[in-house]
Protein backbone atom coordinates (compact mmCIF):
# COMPACT_ATOMS: atom_id res chain seq x y z
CA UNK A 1 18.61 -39.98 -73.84
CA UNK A 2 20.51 -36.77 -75.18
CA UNK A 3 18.83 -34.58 -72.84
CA UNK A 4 20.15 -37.12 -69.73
CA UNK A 5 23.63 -36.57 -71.19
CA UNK A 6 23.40 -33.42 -71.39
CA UNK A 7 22.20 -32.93 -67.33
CA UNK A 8 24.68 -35.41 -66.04
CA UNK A 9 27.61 -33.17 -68.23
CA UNK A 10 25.93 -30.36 -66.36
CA UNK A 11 25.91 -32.10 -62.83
CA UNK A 12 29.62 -32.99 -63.65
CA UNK A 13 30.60 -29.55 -64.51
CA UNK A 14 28.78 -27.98 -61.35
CA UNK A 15 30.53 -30.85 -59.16
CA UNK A 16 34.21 -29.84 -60.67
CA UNK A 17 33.32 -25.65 -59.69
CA UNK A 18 31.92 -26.61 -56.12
CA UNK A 19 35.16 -28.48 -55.91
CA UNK A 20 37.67 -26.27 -57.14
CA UNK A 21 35.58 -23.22 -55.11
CA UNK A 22 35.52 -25.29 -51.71
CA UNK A 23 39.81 -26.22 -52.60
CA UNK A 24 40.57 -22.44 -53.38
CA UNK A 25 38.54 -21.28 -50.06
CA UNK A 26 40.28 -23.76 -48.13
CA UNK A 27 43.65 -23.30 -49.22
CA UNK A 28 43.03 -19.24 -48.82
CA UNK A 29 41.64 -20.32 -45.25
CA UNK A 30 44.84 -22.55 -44.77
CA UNK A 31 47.02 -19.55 -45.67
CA UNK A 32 45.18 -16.81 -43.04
CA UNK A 33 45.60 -19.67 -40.43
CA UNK A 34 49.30 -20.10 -41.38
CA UNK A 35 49.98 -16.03 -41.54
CA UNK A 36 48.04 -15.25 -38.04
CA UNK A 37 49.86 -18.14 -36.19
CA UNK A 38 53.07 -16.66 -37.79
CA UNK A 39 52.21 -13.01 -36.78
CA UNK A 40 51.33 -14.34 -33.02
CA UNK A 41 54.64 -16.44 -33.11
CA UNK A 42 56.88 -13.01 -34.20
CA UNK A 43 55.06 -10.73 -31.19
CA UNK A 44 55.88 -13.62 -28.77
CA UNK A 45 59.07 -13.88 -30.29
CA UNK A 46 59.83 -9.86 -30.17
CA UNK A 47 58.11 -9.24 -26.74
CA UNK A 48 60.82 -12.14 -24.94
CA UNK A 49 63.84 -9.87 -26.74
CA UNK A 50 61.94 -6.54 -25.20
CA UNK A 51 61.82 -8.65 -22.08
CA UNK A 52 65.31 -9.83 -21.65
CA UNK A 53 66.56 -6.73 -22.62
CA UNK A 54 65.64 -4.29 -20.67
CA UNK A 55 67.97 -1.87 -18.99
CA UNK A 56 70.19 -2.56 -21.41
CA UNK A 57 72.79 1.24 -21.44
CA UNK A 58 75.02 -0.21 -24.54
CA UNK A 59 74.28 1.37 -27.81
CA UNK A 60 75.11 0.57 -31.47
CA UNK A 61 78.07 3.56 -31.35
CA UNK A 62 79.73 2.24 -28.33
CA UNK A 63 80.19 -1.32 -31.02
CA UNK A 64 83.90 -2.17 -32.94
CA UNK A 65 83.20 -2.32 -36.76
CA UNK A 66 83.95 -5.98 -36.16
CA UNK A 67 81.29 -6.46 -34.44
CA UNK A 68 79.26 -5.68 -37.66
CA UNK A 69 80.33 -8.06 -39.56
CA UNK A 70 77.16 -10.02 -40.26
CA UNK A 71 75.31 -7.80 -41.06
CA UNK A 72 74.31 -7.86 -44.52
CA UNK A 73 72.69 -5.03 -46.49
CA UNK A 74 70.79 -5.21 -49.65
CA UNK A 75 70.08 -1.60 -50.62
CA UNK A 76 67.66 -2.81 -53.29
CA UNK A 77 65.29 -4.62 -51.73
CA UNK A 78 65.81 -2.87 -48.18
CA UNK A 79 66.69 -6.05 -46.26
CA UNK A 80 69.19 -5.76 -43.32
CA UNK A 81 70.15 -9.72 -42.57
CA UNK A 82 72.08 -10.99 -39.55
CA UNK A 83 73.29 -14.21 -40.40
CA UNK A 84 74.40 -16.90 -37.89
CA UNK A 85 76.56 -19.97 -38.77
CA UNK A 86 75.10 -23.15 -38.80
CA UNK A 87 71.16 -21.37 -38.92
CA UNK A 88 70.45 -21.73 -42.50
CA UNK A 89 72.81 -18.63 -43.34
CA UNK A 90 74.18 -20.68 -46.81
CA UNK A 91 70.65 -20.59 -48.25
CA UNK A 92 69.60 -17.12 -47.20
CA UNK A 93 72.22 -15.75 -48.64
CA UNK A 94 71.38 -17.41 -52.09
CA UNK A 95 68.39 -16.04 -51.76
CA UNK A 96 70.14 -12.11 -51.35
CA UNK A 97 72.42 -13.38 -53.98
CA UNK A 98 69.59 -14.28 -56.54
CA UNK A 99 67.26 -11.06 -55.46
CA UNK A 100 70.42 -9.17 -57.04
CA UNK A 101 69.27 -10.49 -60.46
CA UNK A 102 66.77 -8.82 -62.55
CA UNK A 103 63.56 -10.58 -62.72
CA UNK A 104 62.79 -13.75 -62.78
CA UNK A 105 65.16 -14.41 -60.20
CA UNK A 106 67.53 -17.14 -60.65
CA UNK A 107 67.00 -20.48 -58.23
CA UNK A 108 69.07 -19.80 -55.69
CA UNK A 109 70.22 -23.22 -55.34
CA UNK A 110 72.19 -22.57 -58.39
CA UNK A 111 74.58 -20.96 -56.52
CA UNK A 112 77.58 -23.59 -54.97
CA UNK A 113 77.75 -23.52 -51.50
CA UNK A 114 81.07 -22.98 -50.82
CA UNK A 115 80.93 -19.70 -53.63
CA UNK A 116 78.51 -18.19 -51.64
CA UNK A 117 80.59 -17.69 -48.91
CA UNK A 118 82.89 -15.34 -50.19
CA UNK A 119 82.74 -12.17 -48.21
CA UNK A 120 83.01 -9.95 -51.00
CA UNK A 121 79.42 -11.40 -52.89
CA UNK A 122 78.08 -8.96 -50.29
CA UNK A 123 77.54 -4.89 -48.96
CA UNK A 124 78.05 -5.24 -44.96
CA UNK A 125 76.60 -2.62 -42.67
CA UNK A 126 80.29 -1.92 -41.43
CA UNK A 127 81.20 -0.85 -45.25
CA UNK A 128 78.87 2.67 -44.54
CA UNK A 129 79.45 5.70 -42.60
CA UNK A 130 78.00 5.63 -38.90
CA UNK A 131 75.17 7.99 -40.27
CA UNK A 132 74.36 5.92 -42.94
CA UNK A 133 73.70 2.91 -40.44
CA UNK A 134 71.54 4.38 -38.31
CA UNK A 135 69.24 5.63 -41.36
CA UNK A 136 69.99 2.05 -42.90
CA UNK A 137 68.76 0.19 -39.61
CA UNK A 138 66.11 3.05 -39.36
CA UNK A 139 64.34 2.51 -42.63
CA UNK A 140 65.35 -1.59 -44.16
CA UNK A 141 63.49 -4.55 -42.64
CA UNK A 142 66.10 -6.07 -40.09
CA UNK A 143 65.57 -9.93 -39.60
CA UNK A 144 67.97 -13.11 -38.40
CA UNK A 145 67.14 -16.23 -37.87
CA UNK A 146 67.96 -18.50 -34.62
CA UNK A 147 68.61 -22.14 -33.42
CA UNK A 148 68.41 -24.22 -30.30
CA UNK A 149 72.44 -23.30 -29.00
CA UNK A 150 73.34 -27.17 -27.97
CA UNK A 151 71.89 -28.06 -31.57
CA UNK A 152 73.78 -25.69 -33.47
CA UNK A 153 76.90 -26.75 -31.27
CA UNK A 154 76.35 -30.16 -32.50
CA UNK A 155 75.95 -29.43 -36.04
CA UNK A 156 79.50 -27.03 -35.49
CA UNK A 157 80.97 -30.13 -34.48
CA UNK A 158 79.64 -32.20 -36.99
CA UNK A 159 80.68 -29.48 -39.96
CA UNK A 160 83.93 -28.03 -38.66
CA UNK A 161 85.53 -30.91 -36.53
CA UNK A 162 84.48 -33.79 -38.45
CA UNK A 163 84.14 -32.65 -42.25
CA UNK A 164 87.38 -29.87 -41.99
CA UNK A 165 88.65 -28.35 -44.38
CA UNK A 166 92.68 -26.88 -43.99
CA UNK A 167 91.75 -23.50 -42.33
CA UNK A 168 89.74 -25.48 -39.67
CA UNK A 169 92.12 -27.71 -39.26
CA UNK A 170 95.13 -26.21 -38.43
CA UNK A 171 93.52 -23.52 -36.62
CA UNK A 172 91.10 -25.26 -34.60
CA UNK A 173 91.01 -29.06 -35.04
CA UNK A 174 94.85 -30.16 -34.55
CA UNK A 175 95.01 -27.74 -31.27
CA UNK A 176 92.24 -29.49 -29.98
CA UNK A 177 93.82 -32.36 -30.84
CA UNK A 178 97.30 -31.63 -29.09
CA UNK A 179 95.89 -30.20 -26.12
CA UNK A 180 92.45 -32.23 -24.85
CA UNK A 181 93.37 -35.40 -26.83
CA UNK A 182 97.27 -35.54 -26.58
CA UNK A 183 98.14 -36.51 -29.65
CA UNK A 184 101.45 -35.34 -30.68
CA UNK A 185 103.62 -35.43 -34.04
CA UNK A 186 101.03 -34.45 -35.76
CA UNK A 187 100.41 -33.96 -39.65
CA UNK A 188 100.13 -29.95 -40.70
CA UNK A 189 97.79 -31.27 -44.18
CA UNK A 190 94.28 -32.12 -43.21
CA UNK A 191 93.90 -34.62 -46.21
CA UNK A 192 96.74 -36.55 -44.07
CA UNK A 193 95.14 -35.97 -40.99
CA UNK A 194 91.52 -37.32 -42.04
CA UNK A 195 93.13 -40.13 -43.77
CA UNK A 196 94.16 -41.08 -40.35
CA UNK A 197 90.63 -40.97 -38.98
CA UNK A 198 92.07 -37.88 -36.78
CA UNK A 199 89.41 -36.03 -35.49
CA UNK A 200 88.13 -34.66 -31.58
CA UNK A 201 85.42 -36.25 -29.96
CA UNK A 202 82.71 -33.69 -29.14
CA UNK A 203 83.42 -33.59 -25.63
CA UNK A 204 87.12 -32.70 -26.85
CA UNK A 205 85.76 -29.92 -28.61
CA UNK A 206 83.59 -29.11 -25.58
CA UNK A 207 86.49 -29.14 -23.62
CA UNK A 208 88.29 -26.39 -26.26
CA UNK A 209 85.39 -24.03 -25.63
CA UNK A 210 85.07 -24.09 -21.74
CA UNK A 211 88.57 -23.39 -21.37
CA UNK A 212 89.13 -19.80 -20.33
CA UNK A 213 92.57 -19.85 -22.36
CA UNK A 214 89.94 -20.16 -25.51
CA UNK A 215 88.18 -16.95 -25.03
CA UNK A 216 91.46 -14.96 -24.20
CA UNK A 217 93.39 -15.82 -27.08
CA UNK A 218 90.48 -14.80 -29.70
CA UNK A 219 86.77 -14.18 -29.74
CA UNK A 220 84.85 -17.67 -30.50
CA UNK A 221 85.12 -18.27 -33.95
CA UNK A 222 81.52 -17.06 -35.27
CA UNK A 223 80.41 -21.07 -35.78
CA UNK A 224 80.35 -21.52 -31.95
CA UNK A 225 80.13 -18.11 -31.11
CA UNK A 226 77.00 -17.44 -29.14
CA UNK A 227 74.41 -15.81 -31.44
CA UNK A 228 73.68 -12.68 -29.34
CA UNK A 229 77.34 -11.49 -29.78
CA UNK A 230 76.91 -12.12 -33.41
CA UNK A 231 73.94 -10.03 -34.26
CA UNK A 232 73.32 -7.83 -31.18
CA UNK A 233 69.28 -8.56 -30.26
CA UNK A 234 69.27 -5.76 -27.70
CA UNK A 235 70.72 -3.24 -29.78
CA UNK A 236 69.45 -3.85 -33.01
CA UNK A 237 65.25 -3.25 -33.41
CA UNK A 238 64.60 -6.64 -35.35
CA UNK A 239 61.62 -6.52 -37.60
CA UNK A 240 61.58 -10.14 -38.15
CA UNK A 241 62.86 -13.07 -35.73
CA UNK A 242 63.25 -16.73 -37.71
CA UNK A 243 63.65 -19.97 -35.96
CA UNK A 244 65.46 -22.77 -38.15
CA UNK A 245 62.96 -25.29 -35.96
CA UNK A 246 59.90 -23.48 -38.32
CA UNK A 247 62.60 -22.22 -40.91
CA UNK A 248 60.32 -23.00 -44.04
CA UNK A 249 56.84 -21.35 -42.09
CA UNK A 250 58.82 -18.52 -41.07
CA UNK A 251 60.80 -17.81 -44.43
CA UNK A 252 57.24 -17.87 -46.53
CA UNK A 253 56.24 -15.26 -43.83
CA UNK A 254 59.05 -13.01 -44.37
CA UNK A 255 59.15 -13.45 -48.15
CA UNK A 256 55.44 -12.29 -47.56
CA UNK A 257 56.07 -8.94 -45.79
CA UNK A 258 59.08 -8.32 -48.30
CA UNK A 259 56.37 -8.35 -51.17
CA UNK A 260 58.74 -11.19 -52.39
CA UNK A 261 56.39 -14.88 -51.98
CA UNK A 262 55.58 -14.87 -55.61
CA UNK A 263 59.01 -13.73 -56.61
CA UNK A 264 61.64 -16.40 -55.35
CA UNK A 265 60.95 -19.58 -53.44
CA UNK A 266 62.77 -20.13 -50.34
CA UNK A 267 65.01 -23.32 -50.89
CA UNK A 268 63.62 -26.64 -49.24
CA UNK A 269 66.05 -28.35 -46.18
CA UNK A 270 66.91 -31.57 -47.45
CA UNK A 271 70.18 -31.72 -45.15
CA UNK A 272 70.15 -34.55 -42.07
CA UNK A 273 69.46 -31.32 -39.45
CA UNK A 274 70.14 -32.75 -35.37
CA UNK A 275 66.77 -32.80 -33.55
CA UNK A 276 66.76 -31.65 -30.22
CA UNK A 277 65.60 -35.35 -29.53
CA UNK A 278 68.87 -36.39 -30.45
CA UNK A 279 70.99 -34.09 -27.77
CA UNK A 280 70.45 -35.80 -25.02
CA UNK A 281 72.79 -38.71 -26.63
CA UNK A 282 75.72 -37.10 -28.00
CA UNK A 283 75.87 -34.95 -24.98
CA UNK A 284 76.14 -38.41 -22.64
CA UNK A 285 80.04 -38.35 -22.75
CA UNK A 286 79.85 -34.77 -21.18
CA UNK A 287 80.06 -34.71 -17.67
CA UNK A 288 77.20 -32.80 -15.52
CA UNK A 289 79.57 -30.39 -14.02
CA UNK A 290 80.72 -29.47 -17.64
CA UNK A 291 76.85 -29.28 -19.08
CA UNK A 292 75.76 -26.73 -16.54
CA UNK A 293 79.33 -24.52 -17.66
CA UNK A 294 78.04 -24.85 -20.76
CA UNK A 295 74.78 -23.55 -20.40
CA UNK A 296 75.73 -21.10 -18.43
CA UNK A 297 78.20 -19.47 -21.41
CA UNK A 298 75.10 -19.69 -23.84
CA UNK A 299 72.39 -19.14 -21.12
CA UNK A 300 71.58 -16.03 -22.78
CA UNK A 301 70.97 -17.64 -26.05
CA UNK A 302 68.25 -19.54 -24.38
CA UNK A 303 66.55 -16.62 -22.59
CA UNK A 304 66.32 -14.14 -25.33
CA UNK A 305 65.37 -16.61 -28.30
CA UNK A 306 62.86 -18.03 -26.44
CA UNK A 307 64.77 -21.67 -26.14
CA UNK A 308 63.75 -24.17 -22.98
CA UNK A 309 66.44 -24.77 -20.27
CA UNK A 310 67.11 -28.47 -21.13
CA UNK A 311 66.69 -29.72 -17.74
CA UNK A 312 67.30 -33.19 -18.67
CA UNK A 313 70.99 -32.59 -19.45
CA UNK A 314 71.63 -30.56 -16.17
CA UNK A 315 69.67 -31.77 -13.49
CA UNK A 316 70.89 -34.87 -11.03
């Protein structure tokens, strides 16, 4: 009877190793899948920018400081980031927030949203001398990440001309407001104005961007603006090209090639983010005519991130 025991404890113990081998081989097998369909993804990804832009004459020297501005350097870790409003930007720069830390990195979602927004958290690529950008872009890993442009104009809506805050409102939302919806007499606090229910409707605010008046006045502000002029594709040599559609996929990637996946986890999305199922409906009150203007001003968006024309928002 003992000696039954003691094979069926062996049997059990053999059963629990053939498991835990078979689990470990897939999960390493999982892992080479994920990493070889990320590394075919980035070449696709990198080839289309190569594509598009070719024959480009414009170098980095012939750009304003300004247009530098979103460029973020972290000389520790050497990580050049281009971030993009409205593409996950709040959470990647926790992350270059926390990497500032000594080991073990903080979570980054410690950090408030709104307090990581303060410009001065961070070393921009415009703070250095001219040489010391060209050996910085030379040398750091370079990477941005990207978004479907009618998306992230929907979730600029949603942020800045529904949920405003003062600055947004009396530089953006109450013009809007005077000059697409007529409203007049209006309120200078936004408190006031939002307990009023005041707000654009998005074709208001698509209005507000196709007018040439817009674009005259000011550059887009950088939560509409399109996301070429923000981080300069075909003049800057990205090492790295992140989609928010695979955001957590491609962030474990990059966190991979930065030596940095068993360091600091990339924060989960929890937020409501608009699928691209959804555009077709809040761009109904659009008219055609309008749709194809719009494309047209972020056509390039499409092309060189690799976005489809949506056809079923321009087409008769």
């Amino acid at each position: 009877m003992g000696s039954n025991k003691g094979f069926m404890v062996v049997i059990f113990l053999m059963g629990i190793m053939v498991f835990i081998t078979l689990t470990t081989h897939g999960w390493d097998f999982y892992q080479q899948t994920m990493a070889l369909r990320s590394t075919k993804r980035q070449r696709l990804r990198k080839d289309l920018l190569r594509k598009y832009c070719k024959g480009v004459s414009q170098s980095l020297d012939d750009l304003k400081d300004t247009n530098l501005t979103n460029f973020i350097v972290d000389d520790k870790h050497g990580i050049i980031y281009c971030y993009i409003p409205k593409v996950a930007c709040t959470n990647w720069k926790r992350m270059l927030i926390a990497l500032n830390y000594s080991e073990p990195y903080p979570d980054p979602l410690v950090f408030e949203h709104n307090w990581v927004h303060h410009s001065e958290r961070f070393q921009y690529l415009n703070d250095f001398p001219k040489a010391e950008r060209k050996a910085k872009l030379n040398h750091y890993t370079k990477f941005l990440f990207v978004r479907d442009p009618f998306v992230r104009l929907i979730s600029a809506y949603r942020d800045k001309m529904q949920n405003y805050d003062q600055y947004f409102y009396e530089g953006y939302v109450r013009v809007i407001l005077q000059f697409y919806k007529k409203e007049t007499n209006l309120t200078y606090n936004h408190e006031v104005a939002k307990k009023r229910g005041l707000q654009p409707s998005f074709y208001n605010f698509i209005q507000y961007i196709l007018d040439p008046r817009t674009e005259r006045k000011a550059p887009f502000e950088p939560h509409w603006r399109q996301m070429f002029r923000l981080c300069h594709p075909c003049l800057v040599e990205y090492d790295f090209v992140g989609h928010q559609e695979t955001l957590q996929e491609d962030a474990q990637e990059l966190l991979r090639i930065l030596n940095l996946e068993d360091d600091i986890k990339f924060p989960p999305s929890y937020e409501n983010m608009t699928s691209v199922d959804s555009v077709t409906e809040w761009f109904q009150s659009v008219p055609l005519e309008d749709r194809r203007k719009l494309f047209k001003l972020y056509e390039k968006d499409f092309q060189l991130f690799g976005y489809r024309r949506p056809s079923e928002l321009l087409d008769d």
